[in-house]
C-alpha atoms as a PDB file:
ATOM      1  CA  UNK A   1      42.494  34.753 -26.317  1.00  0.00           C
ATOM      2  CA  UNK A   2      41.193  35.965 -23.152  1.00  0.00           C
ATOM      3  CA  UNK A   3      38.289  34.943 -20.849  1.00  0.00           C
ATOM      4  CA  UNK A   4      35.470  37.918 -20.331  1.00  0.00           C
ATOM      5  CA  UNK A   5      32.763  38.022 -17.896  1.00  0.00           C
ATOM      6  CA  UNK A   6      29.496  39.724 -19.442  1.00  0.00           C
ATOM      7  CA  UNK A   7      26.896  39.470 -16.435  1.00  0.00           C
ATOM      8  CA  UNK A   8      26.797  38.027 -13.134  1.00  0.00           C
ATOM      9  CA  UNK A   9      26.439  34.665 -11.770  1.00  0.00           C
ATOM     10  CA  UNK A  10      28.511  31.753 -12.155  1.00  0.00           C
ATOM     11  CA  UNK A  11      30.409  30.133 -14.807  1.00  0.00           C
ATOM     12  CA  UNK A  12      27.647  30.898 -17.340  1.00  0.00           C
ATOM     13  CA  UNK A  13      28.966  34.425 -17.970  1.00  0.00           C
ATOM     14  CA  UNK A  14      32.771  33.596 -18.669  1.00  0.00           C
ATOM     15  CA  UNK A  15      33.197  33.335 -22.312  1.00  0.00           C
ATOM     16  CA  UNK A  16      36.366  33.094 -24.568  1.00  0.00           C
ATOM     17  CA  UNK A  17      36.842  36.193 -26.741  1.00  0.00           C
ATOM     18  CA  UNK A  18      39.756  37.104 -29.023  1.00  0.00           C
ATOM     19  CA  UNK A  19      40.569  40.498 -29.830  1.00  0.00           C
ATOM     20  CA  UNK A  20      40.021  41.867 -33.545  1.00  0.00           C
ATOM     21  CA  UNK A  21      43.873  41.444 -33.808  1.00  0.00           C
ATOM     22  CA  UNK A  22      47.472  39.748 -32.606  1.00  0.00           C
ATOM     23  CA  UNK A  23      49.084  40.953 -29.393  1.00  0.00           C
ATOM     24  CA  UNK A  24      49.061  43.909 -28.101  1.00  0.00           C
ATOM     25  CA  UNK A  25      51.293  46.356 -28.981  1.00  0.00           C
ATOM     26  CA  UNK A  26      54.159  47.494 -25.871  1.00  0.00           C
ATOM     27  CA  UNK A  27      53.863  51.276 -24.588  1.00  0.00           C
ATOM     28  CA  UNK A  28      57.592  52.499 -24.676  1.00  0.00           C
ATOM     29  CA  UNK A  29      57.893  51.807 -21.094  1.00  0.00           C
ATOM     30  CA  UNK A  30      55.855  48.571 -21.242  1.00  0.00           C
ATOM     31  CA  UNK A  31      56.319  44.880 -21.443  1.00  0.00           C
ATOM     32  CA  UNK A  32      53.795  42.117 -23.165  1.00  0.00           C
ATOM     33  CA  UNK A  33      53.680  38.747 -21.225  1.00  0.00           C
ATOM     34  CA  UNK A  34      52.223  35.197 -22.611  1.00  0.00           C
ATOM     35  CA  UNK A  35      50.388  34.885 -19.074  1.00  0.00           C
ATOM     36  CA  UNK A  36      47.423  32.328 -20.666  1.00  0.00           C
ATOM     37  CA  UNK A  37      50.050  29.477 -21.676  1.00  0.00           C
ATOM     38  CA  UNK A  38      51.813  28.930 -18.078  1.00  0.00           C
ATOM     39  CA  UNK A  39      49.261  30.265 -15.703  1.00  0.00           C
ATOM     40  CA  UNK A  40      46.926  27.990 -14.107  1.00  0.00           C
ATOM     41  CA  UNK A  41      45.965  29.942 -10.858  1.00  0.00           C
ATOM     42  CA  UNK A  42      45.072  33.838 -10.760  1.00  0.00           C
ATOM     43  CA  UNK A  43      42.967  35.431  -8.258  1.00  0.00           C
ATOM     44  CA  UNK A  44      39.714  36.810  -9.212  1.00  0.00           C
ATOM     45  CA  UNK A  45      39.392  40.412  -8.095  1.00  0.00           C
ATOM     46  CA  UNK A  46      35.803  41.128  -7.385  1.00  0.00           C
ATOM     47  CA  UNK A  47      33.400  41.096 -10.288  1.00  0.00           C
ATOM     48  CA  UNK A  48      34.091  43.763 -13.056  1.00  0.00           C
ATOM     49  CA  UNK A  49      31.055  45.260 -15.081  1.00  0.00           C
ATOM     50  CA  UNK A  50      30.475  45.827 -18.796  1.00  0.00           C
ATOM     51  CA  UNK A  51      32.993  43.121 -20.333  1.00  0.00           C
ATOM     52  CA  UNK A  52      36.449  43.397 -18.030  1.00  0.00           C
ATOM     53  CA  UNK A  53      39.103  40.737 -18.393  1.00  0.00           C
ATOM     54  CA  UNK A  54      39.280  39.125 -15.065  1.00  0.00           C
ATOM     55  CA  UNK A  55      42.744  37.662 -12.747  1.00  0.00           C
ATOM     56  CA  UNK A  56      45.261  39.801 -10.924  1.00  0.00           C
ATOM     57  CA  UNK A  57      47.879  37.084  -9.715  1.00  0.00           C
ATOM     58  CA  UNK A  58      49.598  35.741 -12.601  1.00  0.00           C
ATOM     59  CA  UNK A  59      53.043  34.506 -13.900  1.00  0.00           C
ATOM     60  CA  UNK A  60      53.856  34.348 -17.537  1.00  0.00           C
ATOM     61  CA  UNK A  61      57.152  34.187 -20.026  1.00  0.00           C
ATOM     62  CA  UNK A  62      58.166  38.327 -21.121  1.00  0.00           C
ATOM     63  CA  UNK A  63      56.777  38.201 -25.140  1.00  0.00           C
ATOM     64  CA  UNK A  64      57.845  41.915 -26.166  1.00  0.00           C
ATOM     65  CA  UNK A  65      59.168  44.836 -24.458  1.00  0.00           C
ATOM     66  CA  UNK A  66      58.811  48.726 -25.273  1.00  0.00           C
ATOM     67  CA  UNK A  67      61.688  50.861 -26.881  1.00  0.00           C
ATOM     68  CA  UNK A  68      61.973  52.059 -23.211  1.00  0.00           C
ATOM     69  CA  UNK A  69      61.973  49.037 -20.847  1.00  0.00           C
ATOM     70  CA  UNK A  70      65.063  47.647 -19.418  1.00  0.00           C
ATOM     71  CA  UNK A  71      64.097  45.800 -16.599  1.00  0.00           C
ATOM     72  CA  UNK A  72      63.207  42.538 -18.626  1.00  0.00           C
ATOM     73  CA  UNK A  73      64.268  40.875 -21.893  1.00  0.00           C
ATOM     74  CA  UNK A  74      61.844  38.307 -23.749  1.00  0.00           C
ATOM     75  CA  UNK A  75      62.182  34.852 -22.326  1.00  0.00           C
ATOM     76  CA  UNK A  76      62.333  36.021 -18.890  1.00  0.00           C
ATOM     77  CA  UNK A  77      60.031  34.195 -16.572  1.00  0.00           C
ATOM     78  CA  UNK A  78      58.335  36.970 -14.684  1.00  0.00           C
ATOM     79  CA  UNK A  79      55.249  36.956 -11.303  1.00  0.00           C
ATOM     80  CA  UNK A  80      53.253  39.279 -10.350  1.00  0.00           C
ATOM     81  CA  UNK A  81      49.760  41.670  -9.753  1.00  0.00           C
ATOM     82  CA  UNK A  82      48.259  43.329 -12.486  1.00  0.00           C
ATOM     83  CA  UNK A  83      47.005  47.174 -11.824  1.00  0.00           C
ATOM     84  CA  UNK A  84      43.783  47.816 -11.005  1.00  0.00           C
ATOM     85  CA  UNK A  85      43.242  43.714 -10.307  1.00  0.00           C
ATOM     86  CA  UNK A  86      42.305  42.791 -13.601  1.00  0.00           C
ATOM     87  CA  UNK A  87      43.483  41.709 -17.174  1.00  0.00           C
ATOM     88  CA  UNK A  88      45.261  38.450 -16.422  1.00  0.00           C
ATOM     89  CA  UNK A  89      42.739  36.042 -17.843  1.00  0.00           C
ATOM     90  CA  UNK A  90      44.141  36.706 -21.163  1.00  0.00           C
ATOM     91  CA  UNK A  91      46.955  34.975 -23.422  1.00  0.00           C
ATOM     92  CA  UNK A  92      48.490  38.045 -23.611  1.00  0.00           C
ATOM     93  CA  UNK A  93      48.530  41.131 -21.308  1.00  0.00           C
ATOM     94  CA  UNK A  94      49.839  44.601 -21.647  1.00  0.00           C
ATOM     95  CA  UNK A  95      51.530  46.211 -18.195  1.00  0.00           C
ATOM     96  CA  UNK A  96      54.084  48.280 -16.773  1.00  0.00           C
ATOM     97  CA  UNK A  97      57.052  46.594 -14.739  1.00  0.00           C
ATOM     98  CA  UNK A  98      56.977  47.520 -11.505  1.00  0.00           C
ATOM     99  CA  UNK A  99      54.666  45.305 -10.226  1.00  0.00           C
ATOM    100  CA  UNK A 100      57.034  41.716 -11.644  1.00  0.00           C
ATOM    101  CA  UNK A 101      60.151  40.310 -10.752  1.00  0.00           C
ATOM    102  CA  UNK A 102      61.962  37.144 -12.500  1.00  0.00           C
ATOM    103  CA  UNK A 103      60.645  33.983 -10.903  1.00  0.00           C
ATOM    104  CA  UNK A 104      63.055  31.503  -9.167  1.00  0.00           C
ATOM    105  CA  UNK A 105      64.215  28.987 -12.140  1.00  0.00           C
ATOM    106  CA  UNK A 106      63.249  26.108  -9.993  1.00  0.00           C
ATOM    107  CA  UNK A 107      59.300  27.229  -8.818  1.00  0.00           C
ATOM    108  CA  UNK A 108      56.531  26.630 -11.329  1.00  0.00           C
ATOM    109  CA  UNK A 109      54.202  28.797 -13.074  1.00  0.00           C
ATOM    110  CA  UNK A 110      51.576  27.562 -10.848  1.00  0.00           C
ATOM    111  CA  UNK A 111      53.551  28.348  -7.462  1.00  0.00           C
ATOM    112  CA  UNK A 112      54.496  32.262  -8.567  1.00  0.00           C
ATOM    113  CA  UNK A 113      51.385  32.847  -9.835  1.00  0.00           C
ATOM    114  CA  UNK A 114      49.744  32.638  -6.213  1.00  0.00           C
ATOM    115  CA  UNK A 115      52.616  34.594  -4.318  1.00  0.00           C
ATOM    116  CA  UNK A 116      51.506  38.293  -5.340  1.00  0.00           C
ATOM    117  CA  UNK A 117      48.418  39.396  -4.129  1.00  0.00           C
ATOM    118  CA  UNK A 118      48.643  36.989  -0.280  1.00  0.00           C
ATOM    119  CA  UNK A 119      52.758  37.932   0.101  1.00  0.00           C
ATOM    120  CA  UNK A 120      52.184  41.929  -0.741  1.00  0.00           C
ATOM    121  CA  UNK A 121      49.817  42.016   1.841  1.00  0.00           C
ATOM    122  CA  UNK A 122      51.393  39.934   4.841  1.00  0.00           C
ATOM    123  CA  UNK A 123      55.084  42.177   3.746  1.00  0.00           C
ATOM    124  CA  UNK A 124      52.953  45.691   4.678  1.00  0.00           C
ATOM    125  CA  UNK A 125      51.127  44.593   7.299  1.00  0.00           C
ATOM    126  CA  UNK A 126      55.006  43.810   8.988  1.00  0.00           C
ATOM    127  CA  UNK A 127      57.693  45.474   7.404  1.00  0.00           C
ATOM    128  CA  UNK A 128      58.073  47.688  10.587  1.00  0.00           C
ATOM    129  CA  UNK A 129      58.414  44.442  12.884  1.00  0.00           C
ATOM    130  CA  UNK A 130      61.405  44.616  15.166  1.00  0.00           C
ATOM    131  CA  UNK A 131      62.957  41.268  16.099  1.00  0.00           C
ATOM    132  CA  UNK A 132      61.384  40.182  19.723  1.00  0.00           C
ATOM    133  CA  UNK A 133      58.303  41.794  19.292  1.00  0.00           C
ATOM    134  CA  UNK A 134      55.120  39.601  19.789  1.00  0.00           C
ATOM    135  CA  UNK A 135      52.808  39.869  16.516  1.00  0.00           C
ATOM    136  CA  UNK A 136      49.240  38.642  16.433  1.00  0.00           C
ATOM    137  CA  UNK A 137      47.856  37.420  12.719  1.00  0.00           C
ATOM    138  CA  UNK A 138      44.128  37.095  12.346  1.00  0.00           C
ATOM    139  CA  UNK A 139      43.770  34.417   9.713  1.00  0.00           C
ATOM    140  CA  UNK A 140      47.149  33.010   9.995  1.00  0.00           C
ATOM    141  CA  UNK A 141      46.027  29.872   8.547  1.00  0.00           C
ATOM    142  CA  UNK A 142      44.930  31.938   5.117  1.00  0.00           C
ATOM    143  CA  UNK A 143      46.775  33.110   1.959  1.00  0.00           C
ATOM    144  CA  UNK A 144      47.956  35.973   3.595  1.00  0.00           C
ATOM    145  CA  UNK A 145      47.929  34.780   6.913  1.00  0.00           C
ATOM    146  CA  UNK A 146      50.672  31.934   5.791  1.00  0.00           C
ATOM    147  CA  UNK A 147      52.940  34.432   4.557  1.00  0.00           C
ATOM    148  CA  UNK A 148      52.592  36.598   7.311  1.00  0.00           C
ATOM    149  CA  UNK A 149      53.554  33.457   9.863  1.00  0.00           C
ATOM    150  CA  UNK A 150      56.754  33.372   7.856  1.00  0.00           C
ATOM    151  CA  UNK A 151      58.483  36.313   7.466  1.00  0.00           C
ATOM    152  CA  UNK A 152      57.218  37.724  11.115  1.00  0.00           C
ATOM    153  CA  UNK A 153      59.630  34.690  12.182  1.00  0.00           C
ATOM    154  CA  UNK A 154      62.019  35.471   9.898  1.00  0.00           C
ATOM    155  CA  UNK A 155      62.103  39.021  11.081  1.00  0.00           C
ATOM    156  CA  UNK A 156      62.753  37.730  14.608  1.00  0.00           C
ATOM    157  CA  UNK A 157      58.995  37.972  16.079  1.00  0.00           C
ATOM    158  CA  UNK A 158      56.791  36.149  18.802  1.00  0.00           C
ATOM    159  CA  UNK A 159      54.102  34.843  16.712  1.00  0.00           C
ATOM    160  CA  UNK A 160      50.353  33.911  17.800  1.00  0.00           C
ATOM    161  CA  UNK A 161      48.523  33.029  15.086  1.00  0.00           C
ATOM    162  CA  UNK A 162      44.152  32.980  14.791  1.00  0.00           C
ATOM    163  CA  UNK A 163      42.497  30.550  13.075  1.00  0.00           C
ATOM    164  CA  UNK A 164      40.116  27.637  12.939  1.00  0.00           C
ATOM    165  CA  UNK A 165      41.794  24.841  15.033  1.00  0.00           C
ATOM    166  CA  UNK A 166      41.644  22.643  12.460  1.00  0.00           C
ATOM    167  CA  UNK A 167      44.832  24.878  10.902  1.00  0.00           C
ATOM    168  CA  UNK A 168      46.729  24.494  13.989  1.00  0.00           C
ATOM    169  CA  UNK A 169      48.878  22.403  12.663  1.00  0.00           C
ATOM    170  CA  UNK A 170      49.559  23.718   9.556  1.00  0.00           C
ATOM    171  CA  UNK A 171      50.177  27.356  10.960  1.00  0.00           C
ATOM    172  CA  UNK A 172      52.749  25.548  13.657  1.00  0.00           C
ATOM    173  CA  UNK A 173      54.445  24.061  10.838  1.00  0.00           C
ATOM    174  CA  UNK A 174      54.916  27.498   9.340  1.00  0.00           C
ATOM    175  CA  UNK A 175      56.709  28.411  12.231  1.00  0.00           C
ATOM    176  CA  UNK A 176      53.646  30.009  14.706  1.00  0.00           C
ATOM    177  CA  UNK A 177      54.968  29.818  18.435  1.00  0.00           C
ATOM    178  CA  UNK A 178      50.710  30.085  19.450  1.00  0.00           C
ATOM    179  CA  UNK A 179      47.715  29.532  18.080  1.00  0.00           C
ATOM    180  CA  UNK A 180      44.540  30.861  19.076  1.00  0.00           C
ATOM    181  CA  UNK A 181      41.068  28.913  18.237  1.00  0.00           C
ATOM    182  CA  UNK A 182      38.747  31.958  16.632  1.00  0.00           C
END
């Protein structure tokens, strides 16, 4: 089962729909996950045209796996983004792995599946950090943002984070050494 947006406009145009047949069948190189069963969040990525499969941020249990694949075994709890931000509003989806890793034992479903999109983007927006350096985050107190507070302290930076004020303390308790009202 999977949920399909036909038109525009709210909630009206999201409707169930289940494919002519069982899952999908693995690429050599590919991996099926059961992302429906365990995922409650996943990030809609803009709205797709003619009938997509929404959700990009997901985290699921590894169904099947290609002749190929070696990264994963079924069972294994796996996060992560699907390609082109779309297909993860479905029981069962159909991607390469090199956008999933195994998920901690002790985080939930629910945790993982709102790491991918928010922690890709804070990581390359400061992988070059240096530690000392001061680093300014625009929307600190944000998905991204969050992330970004966090590992620019772990990699040894000044932060000042931007946000509303009424995220001051939250982005403090992420570890922000300023905070700047926008």
């Amino acid at each position: 089962q999977r949920l399909v947006v036909r038109s525009a406009g709210g909630a009206a145009p999201l409707e169930p729909a289940w494919p002519n047949g069982a899952q999908p069948t693995p690429m050599p190189d590919d991996l099926i996950g059961g992302a429906g069963r365990e995922t409650v969040y996943a990030r809609i990525g803009g709205l797709p045209r003619g009938g997509a499969i929404l959700g990009s941020d997901i985290a699921g249990r590894v169904e099947k796996v290609g002749k190929n694949h070696t990264q994963f075994q079924p069972g294994d709890e796996i996060f992560g983004e699907m390609p082109n931000y779309r297909g993860g509003f479905a029981e069962y989806l159909c991607t390469r792995a090199k956008n999933w890793i195994v998920k901690p034992p002790k985080m939930s479903f629910e945790v993982a599946s709102a790491i991918p999109q928010a922690g890709v983007i804070a990581w390359q927006g400061l992988r070059s950090v240096q530690p000392g350096q001061k680093v300014l985050i625009k929307g600190a107190g944000g998905g991204a943002g969050s992330f970004a507070i966090q590992l620019a302290k772990y990699l040894g930076a000044e932060v000042t984070g931007v946000d509303h004020a009424r995220k001051f303390d939250f982005m403090r308790s992420l570890g922000a050494d300023h905070v700047i009202d926008y």
